[in-house]
C-alpha atoms as a PDB file:
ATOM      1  CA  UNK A   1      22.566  17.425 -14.534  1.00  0.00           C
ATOM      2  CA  UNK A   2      19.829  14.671 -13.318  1.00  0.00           C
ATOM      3  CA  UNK A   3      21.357  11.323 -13.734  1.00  0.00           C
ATOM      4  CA  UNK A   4      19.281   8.730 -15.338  1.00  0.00           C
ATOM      5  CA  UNK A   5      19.851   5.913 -12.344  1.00  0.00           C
ATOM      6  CA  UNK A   6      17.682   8.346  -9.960  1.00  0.00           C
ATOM      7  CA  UNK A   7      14.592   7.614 -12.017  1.00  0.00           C
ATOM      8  CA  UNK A   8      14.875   3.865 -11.779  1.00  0.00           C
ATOM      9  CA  UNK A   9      12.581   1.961 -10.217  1.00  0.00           C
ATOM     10  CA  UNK A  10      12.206  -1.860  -9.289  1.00  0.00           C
ATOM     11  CA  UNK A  11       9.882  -3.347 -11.196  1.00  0.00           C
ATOM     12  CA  UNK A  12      10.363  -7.224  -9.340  1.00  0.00           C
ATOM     13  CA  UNK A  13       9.882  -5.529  -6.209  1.00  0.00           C
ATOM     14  CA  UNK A  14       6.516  -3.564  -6.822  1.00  0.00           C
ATOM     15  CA  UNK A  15       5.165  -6.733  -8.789  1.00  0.00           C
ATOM     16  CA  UNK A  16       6.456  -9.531  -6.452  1.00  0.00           C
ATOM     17  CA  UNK A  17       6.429  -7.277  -3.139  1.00  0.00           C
ATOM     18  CA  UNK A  18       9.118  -5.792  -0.493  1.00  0.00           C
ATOM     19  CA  UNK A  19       9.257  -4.914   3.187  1.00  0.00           C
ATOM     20  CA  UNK A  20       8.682  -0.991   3.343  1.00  0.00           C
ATOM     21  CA  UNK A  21       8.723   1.331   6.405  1.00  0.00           C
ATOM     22  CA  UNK A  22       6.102   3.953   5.871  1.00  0.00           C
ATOM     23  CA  UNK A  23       8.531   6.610   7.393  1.00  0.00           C
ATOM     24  CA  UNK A  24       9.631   6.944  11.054  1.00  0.00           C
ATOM     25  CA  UNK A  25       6.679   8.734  12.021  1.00  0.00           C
ATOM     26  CA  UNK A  26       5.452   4.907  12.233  1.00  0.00           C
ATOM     27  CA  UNK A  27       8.126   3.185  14.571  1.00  0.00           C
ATOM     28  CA  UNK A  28       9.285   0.344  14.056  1.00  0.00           C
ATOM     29  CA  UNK A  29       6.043  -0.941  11.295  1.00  0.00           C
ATOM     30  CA  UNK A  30       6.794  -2.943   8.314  1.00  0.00           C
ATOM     31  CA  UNK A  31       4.885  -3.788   5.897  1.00  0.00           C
ATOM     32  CA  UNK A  32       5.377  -6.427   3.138  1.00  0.00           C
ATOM     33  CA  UNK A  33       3.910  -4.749   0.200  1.00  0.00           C
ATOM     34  CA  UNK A  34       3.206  -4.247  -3.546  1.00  0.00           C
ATOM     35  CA  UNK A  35       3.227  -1.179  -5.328  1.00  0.00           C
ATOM     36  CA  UNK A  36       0.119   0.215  -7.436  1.00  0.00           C
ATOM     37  CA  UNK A  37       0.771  -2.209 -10.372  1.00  0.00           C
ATOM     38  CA  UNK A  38      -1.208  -2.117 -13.840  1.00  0.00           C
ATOM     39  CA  UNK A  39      -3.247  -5.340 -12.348  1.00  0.00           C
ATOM     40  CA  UNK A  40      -3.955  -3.555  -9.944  1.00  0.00           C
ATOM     41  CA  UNK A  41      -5.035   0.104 -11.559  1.00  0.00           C
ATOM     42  CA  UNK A  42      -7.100  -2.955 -13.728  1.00  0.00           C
ATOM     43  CA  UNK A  43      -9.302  -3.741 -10.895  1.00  0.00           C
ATOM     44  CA  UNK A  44      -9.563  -0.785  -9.316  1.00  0.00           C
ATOM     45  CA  UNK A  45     -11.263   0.425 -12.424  1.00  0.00           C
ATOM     46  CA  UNK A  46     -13.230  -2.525 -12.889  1.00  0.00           C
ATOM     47  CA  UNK A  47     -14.072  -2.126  -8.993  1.00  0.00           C
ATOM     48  CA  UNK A  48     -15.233   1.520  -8.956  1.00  0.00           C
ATOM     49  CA  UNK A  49     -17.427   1.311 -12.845  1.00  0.00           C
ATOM     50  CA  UNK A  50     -19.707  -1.641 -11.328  1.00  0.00           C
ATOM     51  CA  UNK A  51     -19.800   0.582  -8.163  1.00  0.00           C
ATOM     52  CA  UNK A  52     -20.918   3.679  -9.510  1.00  0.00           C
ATOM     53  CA  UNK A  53     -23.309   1.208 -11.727  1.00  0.00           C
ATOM     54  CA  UNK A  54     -25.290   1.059  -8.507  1.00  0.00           C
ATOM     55  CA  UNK A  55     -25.169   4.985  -8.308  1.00  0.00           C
ATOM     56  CA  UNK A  56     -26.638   6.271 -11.594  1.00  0.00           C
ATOM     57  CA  UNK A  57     -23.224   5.118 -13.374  1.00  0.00           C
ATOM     58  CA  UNK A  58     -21.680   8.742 -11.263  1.00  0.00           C
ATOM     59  CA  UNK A  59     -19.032   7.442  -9.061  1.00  0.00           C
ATOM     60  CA  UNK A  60     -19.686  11.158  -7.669  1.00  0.00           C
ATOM     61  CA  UNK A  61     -22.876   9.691  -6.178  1.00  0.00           C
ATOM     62  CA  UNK A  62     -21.378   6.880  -4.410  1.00  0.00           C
ATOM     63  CA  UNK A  63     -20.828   7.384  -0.468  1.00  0.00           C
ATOM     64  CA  UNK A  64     -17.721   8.307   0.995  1.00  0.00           C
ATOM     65  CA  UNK A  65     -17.886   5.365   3.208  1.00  0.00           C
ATOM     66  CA  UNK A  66     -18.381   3.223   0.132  1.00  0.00           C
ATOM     67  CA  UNK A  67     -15.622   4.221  -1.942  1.00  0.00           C
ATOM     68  CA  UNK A  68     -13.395   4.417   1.169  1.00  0.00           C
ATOM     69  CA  UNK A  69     -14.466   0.461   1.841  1.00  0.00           C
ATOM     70  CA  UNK A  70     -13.897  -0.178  -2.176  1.00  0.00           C
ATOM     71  CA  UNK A  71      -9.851   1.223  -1.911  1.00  0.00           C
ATOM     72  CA  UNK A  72      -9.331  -0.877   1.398  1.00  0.00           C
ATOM     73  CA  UNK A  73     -10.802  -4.148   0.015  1.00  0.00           C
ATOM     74  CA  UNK A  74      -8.136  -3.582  -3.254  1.00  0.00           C
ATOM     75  CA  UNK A  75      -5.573  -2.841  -0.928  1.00  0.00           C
ATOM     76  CA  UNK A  76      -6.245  -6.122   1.409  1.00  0.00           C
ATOM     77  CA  UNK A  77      -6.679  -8.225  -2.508  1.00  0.00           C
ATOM     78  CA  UNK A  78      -3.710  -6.941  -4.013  1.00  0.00           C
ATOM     79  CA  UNK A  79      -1.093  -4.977  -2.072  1.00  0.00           C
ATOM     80  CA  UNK A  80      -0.608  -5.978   1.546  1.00  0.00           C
ATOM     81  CA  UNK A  81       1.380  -9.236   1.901  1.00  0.00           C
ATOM     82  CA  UNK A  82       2.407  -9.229   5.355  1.00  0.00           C
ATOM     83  CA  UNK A  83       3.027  -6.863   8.527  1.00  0.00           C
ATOM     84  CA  UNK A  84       5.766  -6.564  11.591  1.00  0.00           C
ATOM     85  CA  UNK A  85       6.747  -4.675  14.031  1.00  0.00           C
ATOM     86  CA  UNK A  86       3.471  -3.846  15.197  1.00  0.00           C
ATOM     87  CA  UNK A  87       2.042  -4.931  18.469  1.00  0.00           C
ATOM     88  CA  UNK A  88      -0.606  -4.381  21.244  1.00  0.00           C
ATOM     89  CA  UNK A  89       0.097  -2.067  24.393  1.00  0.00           C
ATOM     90  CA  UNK A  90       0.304  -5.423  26.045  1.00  0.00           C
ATOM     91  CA  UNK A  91       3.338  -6.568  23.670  1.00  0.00           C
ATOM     92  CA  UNK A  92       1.270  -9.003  22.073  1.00  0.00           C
ATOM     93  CA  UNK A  93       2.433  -8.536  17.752  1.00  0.00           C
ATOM     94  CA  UNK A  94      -0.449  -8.192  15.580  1.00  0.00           C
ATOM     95  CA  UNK A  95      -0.605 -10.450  12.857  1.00  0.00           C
ATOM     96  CA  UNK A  96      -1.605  -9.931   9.189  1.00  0.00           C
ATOM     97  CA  UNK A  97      -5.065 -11.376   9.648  1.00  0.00           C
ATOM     98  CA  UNK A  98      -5.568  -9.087  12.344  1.00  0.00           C
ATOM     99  CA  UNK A  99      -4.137  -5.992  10.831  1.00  0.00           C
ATOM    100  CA  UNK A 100      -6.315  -6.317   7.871  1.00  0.00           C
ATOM    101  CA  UNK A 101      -9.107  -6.024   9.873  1.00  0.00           C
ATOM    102  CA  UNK A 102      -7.746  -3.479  11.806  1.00  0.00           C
ATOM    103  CA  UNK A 103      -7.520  -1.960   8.258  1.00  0.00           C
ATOM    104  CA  UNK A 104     -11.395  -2.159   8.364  1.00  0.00           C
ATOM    105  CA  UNK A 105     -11.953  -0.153  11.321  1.00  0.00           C
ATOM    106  CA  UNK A 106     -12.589   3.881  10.658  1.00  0.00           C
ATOM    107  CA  UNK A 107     -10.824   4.652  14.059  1.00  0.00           C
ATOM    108  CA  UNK A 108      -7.551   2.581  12.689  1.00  0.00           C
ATOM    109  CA  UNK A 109      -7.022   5.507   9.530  1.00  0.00           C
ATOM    110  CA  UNK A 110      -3.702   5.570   9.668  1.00  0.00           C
ATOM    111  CA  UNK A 111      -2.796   2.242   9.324  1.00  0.00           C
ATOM    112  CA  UNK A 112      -4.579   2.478   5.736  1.00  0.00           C
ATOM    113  CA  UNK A 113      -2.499   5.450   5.306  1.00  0.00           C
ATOM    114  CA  UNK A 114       0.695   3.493   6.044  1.00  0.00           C
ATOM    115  CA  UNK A 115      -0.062   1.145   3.597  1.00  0.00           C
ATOM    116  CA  UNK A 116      -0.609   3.609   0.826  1.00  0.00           C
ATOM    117  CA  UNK A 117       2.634   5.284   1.658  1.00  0.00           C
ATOM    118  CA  UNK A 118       4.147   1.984   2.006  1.00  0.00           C
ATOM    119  CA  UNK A 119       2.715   0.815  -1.759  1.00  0.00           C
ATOM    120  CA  UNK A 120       3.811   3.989  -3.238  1.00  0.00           C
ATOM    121  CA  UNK A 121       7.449   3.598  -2.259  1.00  0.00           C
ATOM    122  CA  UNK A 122       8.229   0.118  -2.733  1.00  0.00           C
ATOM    123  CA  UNK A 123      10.498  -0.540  -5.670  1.00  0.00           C
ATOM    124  CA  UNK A 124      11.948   2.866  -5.571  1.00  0.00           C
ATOM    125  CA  UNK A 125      15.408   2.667  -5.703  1.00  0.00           C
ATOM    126  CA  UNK A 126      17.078   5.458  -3.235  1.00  0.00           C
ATOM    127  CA  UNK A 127      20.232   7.071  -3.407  1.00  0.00           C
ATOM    128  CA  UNK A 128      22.159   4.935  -1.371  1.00  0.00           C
ATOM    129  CA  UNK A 129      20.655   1.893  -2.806  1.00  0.00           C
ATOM    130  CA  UNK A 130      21.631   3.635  -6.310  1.00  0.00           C
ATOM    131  CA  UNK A 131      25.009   4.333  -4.918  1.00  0.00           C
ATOM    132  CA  UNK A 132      25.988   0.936  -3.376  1.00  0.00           C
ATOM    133  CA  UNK A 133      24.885  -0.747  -6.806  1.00  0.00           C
ATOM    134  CA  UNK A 134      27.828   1.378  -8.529  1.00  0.00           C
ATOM    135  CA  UNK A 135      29.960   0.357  -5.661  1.00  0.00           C
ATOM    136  CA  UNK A 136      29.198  -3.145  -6.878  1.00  0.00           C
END
């Protein structure tokens, strides 16, 4: 039987932010992030109407590149906070000014991918998380 804790999620956490690891296929990368909040769905429809205003009111007519630009600039406004564990091959970290421009750059992908993995998880309460709370 599925037990009702296992669909909770943390509603402080994806308003207010959390430090995520996108998954270990990223290292040691952290990212201080919000999840996809209603403000946030808000804009992003506001954000894509007034673009596809410029395209015959068809977001289908608006450019790839365009639309890809549009979800990075929402996910700079409103979801990524902060960044560690992220450096240059000379050692040097990479700072959050930095790695939002690195989330500019076509040839830096995955970072934006990160940061959608990283938005979609935070607040979600795992099972140990779930567990250790009925410990307590």
């Amino acid at each position: 039987m599925a037990v009702l804790t296992a669909f909770r999620t943390d509603s402080t956490k994806i308003k207010q932010g959390d430090w995520v690891s996108p998954g270990d296929e990223y290292d040691d990368l952290e990212i201080l992030v919000r999840g996809y909040t209603d403000e946030y769905a808000d804009e992003r429809a506001k954000r894509f109407r007034k673009l596809a205003s410029r395209y015959q009111g068809d977001i289908r007519n608006v450019p790839a590149a365009r639309q890809r630009q549009t979800v990075i600039d929402l996910m700079i406004d409103f979801l990524v906070l902060d960044v560690r564990g992220l450096c240059h091959p000379n050692g040097e970290k990479i700072g959050i000014d930095e790695f939002k421009q690195l989330l500019r750059d076509p040839d830096y992908q995955e970072l934006v991918n990160a940061c959608q993995k990283a938005a979609a998880s935070v607040g979600v309460i795992t099972k140990s998380e779930d567990e250790d709370a009925v410990k307590n």
